[in-house]
PDB file of N, CA and C in Angstrom:
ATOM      1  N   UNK A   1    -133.629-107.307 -66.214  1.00  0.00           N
ATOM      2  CA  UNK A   1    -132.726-106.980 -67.320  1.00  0.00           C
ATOM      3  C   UNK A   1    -133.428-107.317 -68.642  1.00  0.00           C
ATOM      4  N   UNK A   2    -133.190-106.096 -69.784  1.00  0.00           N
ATOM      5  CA  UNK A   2    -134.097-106.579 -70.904  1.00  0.00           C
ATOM      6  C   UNK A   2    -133.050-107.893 -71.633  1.00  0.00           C
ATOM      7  N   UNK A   3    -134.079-108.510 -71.961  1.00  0.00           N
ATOM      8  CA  UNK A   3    -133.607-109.910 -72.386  1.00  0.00           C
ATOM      9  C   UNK A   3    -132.549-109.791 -73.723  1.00  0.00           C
ATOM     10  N   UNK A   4    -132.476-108.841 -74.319  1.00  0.00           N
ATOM     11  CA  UNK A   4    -131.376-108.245 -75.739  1.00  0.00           C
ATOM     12  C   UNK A   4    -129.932-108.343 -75.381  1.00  0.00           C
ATOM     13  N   UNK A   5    -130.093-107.547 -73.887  1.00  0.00           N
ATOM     14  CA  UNK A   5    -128.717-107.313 -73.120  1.00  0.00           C
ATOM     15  C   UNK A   5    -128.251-109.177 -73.042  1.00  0.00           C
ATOM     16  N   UNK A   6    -128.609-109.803 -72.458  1.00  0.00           N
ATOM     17  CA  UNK A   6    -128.572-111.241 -72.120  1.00  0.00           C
ATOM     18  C   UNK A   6    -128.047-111.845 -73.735  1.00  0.00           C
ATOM     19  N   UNK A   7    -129.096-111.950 -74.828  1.00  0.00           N
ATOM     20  CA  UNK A   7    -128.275-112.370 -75.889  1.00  0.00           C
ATOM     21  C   UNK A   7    -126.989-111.771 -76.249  1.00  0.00           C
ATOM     22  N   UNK A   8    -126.696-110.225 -76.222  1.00  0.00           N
ATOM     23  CA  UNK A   8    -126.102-109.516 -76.564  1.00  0.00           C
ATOM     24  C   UNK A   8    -124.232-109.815 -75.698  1.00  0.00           C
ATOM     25  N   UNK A   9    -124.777-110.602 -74.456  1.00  0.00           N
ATOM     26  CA  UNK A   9    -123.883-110.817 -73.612  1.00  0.00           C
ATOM     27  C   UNK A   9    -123.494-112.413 -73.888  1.00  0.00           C
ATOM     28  N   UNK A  10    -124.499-113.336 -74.290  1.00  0.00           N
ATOM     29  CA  UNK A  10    -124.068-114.467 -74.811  1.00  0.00           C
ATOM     30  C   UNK A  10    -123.386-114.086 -75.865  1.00  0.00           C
ATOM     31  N   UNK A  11    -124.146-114.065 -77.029  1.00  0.00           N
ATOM     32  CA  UNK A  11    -123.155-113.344 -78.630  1.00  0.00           C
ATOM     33  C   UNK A  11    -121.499-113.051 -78.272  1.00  0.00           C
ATOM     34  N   UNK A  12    -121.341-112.334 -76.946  1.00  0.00           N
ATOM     35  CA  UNK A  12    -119.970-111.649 -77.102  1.00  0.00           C
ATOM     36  C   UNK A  12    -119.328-112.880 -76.702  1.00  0.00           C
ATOM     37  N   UNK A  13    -119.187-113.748 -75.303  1.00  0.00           N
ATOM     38  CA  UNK A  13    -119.039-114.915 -75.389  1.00  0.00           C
ATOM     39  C   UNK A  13    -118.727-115.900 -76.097  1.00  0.00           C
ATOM     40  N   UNK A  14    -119.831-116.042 -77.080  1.00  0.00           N
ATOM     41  CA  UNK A  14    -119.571-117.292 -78.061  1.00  0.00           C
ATOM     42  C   UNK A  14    -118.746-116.640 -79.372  1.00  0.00           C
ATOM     43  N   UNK A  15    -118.658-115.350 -79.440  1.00  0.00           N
ATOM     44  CA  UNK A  15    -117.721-114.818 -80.601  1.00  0.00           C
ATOM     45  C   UNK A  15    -116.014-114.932 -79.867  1.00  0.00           C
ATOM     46  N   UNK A  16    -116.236-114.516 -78.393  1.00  0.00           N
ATOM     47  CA  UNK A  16    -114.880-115.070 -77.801  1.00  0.00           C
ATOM     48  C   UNK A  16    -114.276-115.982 -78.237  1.00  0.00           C
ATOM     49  N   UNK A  17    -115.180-116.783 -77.871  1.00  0.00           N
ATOM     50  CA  UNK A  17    -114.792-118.300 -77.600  1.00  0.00           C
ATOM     51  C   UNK A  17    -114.314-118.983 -79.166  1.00  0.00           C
ATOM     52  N   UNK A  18    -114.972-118.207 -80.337  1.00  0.00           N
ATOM     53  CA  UNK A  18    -115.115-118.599 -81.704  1.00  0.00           C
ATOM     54  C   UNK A  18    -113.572-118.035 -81.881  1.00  0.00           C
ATOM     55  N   UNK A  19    -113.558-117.136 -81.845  1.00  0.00           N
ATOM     56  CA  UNK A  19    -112.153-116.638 -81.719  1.00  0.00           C
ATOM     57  C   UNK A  19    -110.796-117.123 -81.484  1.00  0.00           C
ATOM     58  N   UNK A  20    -111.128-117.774 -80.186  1.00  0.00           N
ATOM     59  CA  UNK A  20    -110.217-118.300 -79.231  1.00  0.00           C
ATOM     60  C   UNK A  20    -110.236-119.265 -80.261  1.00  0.00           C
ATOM     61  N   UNK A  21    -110.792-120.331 -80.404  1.00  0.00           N
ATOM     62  CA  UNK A  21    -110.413-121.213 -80.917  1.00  0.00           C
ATOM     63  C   UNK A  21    -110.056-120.987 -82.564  1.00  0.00           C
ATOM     64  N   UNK A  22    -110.724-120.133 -83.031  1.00  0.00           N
ATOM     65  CA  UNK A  22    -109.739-120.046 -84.598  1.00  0.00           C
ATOM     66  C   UNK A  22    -108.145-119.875 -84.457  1.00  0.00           C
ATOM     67  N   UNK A  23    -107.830-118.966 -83.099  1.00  0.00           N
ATOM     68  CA  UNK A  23    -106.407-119.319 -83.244  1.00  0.00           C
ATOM     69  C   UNK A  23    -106.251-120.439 -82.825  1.00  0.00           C
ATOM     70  N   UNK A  24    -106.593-121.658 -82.519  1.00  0.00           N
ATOM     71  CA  UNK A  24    -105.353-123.246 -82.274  1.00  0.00           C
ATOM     72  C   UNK A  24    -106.240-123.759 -83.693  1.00  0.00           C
ATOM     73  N   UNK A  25    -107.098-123.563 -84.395  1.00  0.00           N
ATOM     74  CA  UNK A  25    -107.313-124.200 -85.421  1.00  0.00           C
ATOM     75  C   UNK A  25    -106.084-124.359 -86.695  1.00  0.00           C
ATOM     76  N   UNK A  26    -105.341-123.756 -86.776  1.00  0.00           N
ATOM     77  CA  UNK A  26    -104.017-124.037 -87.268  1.00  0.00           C
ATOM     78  C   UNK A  26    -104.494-123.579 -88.618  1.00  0.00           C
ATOM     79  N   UNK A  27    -105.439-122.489 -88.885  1.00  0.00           N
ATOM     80  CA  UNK A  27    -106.201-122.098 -90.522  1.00  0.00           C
ATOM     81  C   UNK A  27    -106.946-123.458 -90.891  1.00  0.00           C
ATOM     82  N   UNK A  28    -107.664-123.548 -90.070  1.00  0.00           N
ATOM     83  CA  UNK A  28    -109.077-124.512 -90.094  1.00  0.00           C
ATOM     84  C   UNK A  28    -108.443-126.170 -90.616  1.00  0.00           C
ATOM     85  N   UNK A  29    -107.569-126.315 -89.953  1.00  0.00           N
ATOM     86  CA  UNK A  29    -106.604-127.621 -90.209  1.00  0.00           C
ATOM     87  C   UNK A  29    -106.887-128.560 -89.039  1.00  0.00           C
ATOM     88  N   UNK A  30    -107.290-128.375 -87.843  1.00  0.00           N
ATOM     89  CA  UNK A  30    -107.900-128.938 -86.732  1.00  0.00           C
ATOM     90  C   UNK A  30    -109.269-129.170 -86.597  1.00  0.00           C
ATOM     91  N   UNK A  31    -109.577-130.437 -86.907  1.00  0.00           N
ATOM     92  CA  UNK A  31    -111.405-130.025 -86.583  1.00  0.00           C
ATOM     93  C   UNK A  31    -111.977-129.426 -85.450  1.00  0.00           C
ATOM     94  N   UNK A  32    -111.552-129.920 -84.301  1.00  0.00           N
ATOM     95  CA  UNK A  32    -112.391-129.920 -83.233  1.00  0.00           C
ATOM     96  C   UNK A  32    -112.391-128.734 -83.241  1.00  0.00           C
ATOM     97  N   UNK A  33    -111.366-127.397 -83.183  1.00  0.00           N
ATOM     98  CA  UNK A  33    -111.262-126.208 -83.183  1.00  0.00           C
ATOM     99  C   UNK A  33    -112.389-125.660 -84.193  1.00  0.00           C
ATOM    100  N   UNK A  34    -112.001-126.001 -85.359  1.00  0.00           N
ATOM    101  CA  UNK A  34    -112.477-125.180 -86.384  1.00  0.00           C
ATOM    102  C   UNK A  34    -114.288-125.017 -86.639  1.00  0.00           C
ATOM    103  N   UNK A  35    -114.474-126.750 -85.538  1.00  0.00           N
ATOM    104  CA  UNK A  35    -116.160-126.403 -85.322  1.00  0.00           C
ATOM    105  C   UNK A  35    -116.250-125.273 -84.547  1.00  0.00           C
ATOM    106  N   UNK A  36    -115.452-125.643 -83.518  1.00  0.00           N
ATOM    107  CA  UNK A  36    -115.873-124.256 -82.309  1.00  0.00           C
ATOM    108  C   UNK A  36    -116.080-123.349 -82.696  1.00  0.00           C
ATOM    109  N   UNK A  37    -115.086-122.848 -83.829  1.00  0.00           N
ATOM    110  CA  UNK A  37    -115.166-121.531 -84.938  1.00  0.00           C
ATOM    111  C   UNK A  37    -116.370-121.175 -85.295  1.00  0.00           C
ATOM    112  N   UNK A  38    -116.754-122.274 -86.181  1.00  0.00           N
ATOM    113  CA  UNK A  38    -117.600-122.103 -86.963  1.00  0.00           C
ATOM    114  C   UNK A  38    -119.322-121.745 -86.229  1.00  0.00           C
ATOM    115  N   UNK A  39    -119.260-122.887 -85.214  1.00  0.00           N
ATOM    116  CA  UNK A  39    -120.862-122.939 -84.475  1.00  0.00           C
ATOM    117  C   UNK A  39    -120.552-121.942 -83.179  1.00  0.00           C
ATOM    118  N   UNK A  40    -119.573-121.004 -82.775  1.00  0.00           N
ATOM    119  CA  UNK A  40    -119.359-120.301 -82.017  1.00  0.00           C
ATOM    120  C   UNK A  40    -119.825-119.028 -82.990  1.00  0.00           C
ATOM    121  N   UNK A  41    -119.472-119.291 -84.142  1.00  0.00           N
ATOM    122  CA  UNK A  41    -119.854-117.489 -84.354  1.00  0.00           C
ATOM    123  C   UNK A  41    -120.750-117.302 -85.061  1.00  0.00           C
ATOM    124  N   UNK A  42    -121.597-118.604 -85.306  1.00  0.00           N
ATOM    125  CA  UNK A  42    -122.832-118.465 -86.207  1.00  0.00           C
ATOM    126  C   UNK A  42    -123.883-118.042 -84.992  1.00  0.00           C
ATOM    127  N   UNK A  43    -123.250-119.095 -83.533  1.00  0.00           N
ATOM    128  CA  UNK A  43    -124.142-118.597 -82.396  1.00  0.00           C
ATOM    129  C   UNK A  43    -124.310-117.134 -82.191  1.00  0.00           C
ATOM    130  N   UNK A  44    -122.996-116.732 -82.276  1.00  0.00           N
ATOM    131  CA  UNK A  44    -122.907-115.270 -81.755  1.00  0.00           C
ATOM    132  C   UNK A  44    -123.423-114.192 -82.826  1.00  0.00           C
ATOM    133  N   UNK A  45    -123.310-114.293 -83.932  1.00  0.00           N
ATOM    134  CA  UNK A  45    -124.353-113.518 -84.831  1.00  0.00           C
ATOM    135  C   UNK A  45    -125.853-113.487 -84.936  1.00  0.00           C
ATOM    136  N   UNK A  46    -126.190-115.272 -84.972  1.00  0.00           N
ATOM    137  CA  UNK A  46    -127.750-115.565 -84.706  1.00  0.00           C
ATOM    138  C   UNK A  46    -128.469-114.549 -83.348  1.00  0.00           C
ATOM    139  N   UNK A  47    -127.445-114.246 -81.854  1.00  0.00           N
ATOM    140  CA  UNK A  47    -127.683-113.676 -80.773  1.00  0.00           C
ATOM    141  C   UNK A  47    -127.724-112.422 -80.923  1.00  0.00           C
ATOM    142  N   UNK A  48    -126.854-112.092 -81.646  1.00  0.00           N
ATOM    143  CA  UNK A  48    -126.856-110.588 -81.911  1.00  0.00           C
ATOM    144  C   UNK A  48    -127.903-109.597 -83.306  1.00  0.00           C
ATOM    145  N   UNK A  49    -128.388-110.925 -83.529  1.00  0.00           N
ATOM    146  CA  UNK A  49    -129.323-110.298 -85.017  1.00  0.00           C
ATOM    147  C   UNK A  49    -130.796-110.193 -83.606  1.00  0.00           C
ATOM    148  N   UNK A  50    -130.922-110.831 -82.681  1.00  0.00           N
ATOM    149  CA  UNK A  50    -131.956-110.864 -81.364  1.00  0.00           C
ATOM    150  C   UNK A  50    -131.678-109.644 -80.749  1.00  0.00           C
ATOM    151  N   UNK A  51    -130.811-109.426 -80.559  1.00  0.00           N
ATOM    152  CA  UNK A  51    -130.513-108.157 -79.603  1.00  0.00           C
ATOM    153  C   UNK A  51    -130.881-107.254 -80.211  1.00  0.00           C
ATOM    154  N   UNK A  52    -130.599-107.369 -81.620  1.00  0.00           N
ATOM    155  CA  UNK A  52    -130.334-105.847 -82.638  1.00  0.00           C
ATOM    156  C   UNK A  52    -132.311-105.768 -82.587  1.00  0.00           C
ATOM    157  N   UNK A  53    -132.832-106.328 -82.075  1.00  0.00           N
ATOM    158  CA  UNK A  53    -134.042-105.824 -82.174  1.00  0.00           C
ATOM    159  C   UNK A  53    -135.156-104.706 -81.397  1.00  0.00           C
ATOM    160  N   UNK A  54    -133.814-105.006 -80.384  1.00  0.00           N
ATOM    161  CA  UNK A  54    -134.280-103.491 -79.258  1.00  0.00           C
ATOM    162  C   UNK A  54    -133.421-102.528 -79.248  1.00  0.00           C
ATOM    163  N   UNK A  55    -132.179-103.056 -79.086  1.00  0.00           N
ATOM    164  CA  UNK A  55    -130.713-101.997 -78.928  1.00  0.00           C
ATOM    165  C   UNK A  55    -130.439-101.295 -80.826  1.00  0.00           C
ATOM    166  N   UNK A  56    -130.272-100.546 -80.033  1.00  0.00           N
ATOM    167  CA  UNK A  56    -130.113-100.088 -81.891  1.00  0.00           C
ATOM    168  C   UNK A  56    -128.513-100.272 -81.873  1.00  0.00           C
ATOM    169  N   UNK A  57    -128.457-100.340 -83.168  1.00  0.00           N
ATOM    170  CA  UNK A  57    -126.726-101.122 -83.793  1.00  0.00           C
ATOM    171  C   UNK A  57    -125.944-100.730 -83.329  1.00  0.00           C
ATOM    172  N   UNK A  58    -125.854 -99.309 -83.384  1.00  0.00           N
ATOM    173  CA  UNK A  58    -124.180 -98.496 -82.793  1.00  0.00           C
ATOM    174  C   UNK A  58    -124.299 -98.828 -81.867  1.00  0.00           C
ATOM    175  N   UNK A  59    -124.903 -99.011 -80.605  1.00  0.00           N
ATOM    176  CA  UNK A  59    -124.665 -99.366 -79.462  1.00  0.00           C
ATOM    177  C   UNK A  59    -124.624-100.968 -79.129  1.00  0.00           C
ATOM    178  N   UNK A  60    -125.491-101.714 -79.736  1.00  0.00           N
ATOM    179  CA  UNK A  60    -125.010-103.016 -79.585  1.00  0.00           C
ATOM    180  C   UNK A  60    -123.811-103.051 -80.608  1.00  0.00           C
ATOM    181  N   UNK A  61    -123.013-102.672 -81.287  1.00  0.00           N
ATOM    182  CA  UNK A  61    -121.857-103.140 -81.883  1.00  0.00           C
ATOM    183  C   UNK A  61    -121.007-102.886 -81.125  1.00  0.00           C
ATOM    184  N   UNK A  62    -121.059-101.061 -80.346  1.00  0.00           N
ATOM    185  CA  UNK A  62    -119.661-100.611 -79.557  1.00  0.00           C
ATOM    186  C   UNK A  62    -119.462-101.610 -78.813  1.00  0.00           C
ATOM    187  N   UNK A  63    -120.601-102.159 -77.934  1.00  0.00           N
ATOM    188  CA  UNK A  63    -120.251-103.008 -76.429  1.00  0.00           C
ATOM    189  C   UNK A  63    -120.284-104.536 -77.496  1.00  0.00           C
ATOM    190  N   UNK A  64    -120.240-104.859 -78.323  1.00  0.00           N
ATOM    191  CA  UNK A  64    -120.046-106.053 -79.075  1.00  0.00           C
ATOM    192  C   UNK A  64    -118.313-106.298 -79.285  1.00  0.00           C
ATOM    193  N   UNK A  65    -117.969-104.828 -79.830  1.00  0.00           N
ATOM    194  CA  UNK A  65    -116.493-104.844 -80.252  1.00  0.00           C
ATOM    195  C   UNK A  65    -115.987-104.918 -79.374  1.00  0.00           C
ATOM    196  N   UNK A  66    -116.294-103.863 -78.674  1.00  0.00           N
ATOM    197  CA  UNK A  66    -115.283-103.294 -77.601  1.00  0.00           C
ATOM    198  C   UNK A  66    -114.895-104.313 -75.940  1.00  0.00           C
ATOM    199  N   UNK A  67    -116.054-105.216 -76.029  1.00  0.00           N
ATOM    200  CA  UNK A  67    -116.167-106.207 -74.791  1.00  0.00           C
ATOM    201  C   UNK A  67    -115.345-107.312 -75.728  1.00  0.00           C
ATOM    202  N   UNK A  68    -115.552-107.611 -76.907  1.00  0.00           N
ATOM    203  CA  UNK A  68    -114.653-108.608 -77.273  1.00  0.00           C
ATOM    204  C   UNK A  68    -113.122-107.973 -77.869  1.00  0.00           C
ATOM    205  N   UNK A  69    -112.900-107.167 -77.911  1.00  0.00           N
ATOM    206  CA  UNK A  69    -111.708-106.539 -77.862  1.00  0.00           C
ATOM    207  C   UNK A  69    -110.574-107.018 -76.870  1.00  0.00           C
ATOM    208  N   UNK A  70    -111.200-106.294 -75.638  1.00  0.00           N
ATOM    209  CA  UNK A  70    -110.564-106.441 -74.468  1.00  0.00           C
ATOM    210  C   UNK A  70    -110.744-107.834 -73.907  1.00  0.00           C
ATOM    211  N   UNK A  71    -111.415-108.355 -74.285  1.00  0.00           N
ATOM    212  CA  UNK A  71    -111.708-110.298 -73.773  1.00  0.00           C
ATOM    213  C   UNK A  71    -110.648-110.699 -74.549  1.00  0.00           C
ATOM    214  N   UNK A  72    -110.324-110.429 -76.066  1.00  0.00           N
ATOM    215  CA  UNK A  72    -109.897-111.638 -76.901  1.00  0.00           C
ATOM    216  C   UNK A  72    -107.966-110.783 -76.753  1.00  0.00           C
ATOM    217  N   UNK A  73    -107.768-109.771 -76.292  1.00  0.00           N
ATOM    218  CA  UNK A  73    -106.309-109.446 -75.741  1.00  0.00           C
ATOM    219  C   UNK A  73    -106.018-109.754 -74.652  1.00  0.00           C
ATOM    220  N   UNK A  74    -107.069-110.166 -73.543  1.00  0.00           N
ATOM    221  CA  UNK A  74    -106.703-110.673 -71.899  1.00  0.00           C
ATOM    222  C   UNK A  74    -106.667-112.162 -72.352  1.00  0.00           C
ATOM    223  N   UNK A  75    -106.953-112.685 -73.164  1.00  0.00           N
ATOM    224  CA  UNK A  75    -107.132-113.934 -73.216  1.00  0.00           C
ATOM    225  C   UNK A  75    -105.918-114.338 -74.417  1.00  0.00           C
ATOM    226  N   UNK A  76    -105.366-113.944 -75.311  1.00  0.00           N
ATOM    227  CA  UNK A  76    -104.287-113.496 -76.034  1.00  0.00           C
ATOM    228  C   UNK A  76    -103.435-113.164 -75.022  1.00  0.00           C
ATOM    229  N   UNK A  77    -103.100-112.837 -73.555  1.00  0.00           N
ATOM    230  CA  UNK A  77    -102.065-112.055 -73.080  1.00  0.00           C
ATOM    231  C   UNK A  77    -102.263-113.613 -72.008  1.00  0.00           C
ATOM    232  N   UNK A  78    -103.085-113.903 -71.295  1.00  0.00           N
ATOM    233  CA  UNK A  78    -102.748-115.237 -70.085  1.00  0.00           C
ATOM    234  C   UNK A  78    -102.815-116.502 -70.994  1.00  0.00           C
ATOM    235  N   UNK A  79    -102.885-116.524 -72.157  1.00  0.00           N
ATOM    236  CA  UNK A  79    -103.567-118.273 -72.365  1.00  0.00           C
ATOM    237  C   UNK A  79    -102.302-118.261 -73.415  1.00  0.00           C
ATOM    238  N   UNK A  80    -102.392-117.248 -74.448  1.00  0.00           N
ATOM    239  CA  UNK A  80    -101.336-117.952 -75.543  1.00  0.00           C
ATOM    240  C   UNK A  80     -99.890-116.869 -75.207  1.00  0.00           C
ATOM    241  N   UNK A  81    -100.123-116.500 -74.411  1.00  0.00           N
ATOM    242  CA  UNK A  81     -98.524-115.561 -73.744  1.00  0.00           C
ATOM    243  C   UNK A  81     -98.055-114.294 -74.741  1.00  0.00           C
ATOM    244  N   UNK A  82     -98.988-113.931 -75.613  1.00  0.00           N
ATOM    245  CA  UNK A  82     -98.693-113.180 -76.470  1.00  0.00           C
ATOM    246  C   UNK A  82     -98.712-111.797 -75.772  1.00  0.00           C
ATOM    247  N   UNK A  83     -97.687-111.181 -75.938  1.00  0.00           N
ATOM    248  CA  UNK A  83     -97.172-109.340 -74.871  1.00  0.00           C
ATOM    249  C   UNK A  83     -98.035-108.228 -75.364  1.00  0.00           C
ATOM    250  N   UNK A  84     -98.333-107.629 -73.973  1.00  0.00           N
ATOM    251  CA  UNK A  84     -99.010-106.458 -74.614  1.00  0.00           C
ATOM    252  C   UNK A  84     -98.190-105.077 -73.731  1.00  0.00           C
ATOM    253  N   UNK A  85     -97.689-104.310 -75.262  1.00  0.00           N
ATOM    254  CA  UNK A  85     -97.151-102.707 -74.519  1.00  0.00           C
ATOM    255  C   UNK A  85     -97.637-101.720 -73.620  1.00  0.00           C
ATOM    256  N   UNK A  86     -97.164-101.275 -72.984  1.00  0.00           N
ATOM    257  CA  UNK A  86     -97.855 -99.938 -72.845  1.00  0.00           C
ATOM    258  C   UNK A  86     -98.884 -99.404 -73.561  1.00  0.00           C
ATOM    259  N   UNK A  87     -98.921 -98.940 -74.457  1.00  0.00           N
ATOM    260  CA  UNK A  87     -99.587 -98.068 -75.651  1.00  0.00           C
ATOM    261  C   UNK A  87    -100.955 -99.158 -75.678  1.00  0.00           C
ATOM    262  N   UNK A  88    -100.647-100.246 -75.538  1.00  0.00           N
ATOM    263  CA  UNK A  88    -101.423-101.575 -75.721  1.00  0.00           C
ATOM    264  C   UNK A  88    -102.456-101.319 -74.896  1.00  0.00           C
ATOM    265  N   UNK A  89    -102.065-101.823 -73.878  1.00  0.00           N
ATOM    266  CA  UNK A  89    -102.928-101.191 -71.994  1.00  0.00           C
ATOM    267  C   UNK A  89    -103.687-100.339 -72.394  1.00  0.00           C
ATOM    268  N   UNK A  90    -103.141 -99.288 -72.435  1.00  0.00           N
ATOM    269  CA  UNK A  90    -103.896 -98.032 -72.502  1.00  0.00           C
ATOM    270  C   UNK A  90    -104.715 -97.568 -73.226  1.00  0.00           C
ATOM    271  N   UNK A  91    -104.689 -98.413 -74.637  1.00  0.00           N
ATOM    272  CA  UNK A  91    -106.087 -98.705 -76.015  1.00  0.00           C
ATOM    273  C   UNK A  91    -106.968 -99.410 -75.212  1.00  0.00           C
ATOM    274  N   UNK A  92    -106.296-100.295 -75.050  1.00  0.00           N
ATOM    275  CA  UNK A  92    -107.382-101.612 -73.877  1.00  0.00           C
ATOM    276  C   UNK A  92    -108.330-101.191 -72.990  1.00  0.00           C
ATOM    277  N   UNK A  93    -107.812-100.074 -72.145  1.00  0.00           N
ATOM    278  CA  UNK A  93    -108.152 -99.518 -71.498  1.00  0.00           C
ATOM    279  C   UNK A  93    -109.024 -98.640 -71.401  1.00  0.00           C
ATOM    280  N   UNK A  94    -108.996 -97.170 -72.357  1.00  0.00           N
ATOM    281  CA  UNK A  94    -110.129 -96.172 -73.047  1.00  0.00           C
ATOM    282  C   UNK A  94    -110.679 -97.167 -73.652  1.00  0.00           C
ATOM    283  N   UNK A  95    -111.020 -98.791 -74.424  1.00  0.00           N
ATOM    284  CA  UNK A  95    -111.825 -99.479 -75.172  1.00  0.00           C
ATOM    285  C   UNK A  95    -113.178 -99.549 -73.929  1.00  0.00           C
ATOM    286  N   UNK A  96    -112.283-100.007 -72.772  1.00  0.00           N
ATOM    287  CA  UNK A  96    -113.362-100.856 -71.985  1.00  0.00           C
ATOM    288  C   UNK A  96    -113.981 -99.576 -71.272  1.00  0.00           C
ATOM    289  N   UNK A  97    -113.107 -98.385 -71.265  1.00  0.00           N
ATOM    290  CA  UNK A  97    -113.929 -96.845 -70.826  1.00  0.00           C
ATOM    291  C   UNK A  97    -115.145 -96.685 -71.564  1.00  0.00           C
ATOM    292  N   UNK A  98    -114.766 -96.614 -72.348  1.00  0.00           N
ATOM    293  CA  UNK A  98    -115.728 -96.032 -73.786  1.00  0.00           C
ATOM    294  C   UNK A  98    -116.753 -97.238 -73.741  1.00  0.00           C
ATOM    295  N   UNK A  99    -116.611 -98.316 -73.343  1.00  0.00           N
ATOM    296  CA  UNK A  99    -118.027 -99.326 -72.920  1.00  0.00           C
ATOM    297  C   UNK A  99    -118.870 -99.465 -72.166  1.00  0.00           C
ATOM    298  N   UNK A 100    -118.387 -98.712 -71.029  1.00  0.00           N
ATOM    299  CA  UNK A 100    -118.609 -98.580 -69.469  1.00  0.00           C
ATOM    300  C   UNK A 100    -119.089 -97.224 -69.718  1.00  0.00           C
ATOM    301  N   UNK A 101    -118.764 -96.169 -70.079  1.00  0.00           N
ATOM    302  CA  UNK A 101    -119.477 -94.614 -70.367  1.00  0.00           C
ATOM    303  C   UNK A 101    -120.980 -95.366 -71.286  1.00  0.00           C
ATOM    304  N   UNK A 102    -120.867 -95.866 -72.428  1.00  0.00           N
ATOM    305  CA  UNK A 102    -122.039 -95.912 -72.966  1.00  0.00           C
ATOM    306  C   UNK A 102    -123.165 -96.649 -72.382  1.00  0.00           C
ATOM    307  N   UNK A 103    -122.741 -97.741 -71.420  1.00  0.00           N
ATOM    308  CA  UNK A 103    -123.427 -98.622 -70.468  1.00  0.00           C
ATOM    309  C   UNK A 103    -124.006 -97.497 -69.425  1.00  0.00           C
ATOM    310  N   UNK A 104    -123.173 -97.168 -69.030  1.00  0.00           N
ATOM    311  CA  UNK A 104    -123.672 -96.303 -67.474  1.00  0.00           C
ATOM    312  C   UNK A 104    -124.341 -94.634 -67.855  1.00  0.00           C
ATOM    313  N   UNK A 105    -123.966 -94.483 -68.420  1.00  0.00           N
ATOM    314  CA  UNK A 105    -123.807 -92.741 -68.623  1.00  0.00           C
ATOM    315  C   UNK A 105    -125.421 -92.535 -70.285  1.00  0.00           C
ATOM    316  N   UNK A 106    -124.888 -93.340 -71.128  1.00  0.00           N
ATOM    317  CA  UNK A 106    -125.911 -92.974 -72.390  1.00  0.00           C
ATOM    318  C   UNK A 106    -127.305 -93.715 -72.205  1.00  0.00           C
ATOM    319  N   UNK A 107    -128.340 -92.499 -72.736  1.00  0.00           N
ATOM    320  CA  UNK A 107    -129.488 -93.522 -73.269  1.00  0.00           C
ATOM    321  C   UNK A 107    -129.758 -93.692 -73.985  1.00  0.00           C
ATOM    322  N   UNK A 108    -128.805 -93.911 -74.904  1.00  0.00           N
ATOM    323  CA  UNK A 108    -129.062 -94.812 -76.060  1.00  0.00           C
ATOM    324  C   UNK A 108    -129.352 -96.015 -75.866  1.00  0.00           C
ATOM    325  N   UNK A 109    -128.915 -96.575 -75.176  1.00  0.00           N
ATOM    326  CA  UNK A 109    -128.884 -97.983 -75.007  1.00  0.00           C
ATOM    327  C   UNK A 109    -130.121 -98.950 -75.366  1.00  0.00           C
ATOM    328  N   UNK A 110    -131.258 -98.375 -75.055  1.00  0.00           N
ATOM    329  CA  UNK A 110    -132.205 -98.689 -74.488  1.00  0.00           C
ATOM    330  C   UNK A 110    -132.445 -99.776 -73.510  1.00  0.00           C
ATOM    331  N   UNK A 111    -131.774 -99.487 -72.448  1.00  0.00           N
ATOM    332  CA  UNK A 111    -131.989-100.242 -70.993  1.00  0.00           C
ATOM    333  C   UNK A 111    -133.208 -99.979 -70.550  1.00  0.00           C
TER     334      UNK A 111
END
């Protein structure tokens, strides 16, 4: 596996996770959170300025957004109980399509 994909897959991770925790940071009123914030998404940019050196942008951004999209609403829907509609699903859903087509199907990628 080219090693871009690997940062590119940490990055999404630690932007999760940066995420995740800006919501219990209470608007950066919690420390412990608000580090996570902070050194979670400096990680995940520092990873993704690595990646961006083989993958060209549109494609490392789609599977950037679109994998943390659908991470940070499954994780929004089991952890903080927040509901997701129909209409919801089904964005969710063509998101993680449209990630999985450009993964499997495009060569852009440069895999």
């Amino acid at each position: 596996m080219n090693p871009s994909w690997i940062y590119l897959s940490i990055a999404i991770a630690a932007e999760v996770i940066a995420t995740s925790a800006l919501k219990v940071s209470d608007g950066f009123t919690r420390p412990l959170p608000s580090a996570i914030t902070a050194v979670g998404y400096g990680l995940a940019f520092y990873l993704l300025a690595l990646a961006l050196k083989t993958i060209p942008v549109g494609v490392a951004y789609a599977v950037w957004s679109g994998a943390g999209i659908v991470a940070i609403a499954l994780i929004g829907y089991f952890v903080f109980h927040q509901s997701l509609d129909t209409p919801a699903l089904i964005g969710i859903g063509l998101i993680l399509a449209g990630v999985l087509v450009l993964n499997v199907f495009s060569g852009s990628g440069g895999h």
